[in-house]
Protein backbone atom coordinates (compact mmCIF):
# COMPACT_ATOMS: atom_id res chain seq x y z
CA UNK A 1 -12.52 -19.57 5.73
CA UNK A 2 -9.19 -19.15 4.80
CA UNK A 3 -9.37 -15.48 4.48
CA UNK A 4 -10.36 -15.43 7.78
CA UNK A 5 -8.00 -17.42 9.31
CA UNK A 6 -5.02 -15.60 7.63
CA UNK A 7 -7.21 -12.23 9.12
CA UNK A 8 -6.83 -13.69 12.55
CA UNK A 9 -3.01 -14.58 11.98
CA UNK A 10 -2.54 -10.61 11.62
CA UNK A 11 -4.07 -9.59 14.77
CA UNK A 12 -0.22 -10.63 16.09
CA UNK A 13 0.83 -13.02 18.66
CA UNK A 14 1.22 -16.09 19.07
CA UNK A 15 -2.03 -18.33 18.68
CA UNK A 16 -2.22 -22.38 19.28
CA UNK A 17 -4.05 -24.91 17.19
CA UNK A 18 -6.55 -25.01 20.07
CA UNK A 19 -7.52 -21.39 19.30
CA UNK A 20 -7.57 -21.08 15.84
CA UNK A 21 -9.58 -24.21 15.67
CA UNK A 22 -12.10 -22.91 17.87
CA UNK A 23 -12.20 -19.04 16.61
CA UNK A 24 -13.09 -21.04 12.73
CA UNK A 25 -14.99 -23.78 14.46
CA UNK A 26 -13.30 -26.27 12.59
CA UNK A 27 -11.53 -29.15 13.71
CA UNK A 28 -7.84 -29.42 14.14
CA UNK A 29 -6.97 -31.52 11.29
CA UNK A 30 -9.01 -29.46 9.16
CA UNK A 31 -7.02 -26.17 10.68
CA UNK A 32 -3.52 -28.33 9.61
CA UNK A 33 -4.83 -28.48 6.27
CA UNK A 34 -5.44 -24.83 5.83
CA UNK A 35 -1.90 -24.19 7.30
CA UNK A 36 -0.89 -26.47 4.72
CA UNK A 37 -2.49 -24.67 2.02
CA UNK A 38 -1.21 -21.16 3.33
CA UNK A 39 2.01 -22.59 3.19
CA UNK A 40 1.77 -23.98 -0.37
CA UNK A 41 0.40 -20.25 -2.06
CA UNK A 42 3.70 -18.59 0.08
CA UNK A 43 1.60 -17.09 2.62
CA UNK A 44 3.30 -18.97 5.73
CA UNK A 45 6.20 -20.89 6.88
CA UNK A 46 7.34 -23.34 8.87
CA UNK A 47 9.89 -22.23 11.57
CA UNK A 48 12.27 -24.90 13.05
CA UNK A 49 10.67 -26.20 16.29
CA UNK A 50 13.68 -26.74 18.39
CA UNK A 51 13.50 -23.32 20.09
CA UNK A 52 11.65 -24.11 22.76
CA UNK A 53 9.84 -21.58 24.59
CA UNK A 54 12.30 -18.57 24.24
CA UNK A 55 9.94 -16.67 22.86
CA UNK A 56 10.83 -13.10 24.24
CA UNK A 57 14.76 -13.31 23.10
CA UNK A 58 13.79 -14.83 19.37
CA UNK A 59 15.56 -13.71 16.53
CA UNK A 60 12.27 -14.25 14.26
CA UNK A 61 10.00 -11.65 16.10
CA UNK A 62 6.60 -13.78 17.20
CA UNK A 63 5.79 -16.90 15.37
CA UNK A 64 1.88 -16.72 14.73
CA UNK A 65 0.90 -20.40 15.49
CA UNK A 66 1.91 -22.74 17.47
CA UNK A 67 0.91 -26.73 17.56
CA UNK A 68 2.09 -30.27 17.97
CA UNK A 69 5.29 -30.23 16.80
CA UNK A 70 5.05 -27.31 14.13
CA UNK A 71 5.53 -23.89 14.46
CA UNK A 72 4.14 -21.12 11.71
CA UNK A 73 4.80 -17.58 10.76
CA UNK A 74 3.41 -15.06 8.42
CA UNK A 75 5.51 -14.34 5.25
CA UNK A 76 6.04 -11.17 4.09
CA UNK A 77 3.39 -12.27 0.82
CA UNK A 78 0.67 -13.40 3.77
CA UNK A 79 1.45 -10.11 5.22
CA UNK A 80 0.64 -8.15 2.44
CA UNK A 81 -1.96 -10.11 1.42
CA UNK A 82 -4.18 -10.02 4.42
CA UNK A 83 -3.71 -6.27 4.64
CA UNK A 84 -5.91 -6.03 1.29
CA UNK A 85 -8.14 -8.12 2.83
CA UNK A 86 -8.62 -5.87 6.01
């Protein structure tokens, strides 16, 4: 299930809890603890949440998920990694 949700965070753009959650049918606490994992093999990382909804002048490019109080993006290793998976 992880594979698949690190499949979906390569499609691009920016996706909330809500969705992921739903696309895995899982439930959101169970999402936060795959992000977690992701995070802990170097696959994502957490971007500071103070920048609001400026989305279209961001210096990072597109953050892939968004959700209560936390904001994710795919590392270069995730990258790479779910490209051998596609």
């Amino acid at each position: 299930m992880i594979e698949q949700l690190l499949r979906f965070l390569t499609d691009g753009g920016v996706h909330s809890y809500e969705d992921l959650a739903k696309r895995l049918s899982v439930s959101i606490p169970l999402l936060e603890m795959m992000l977690e994992e992701l995070s802990r093999l170097g696959y994502l990382r957490p971007v500071d949440s103070d920048c609001g909804t400026h989305c279209a002048s961001c210096s990072i490019g597109s953050c892939s998920i968004t959700g209560p109080g936390r904001l994710w993006t795919l590392t270069d290793r995730g990258t790479k990694a779910a490209g051998r998976l596609n």
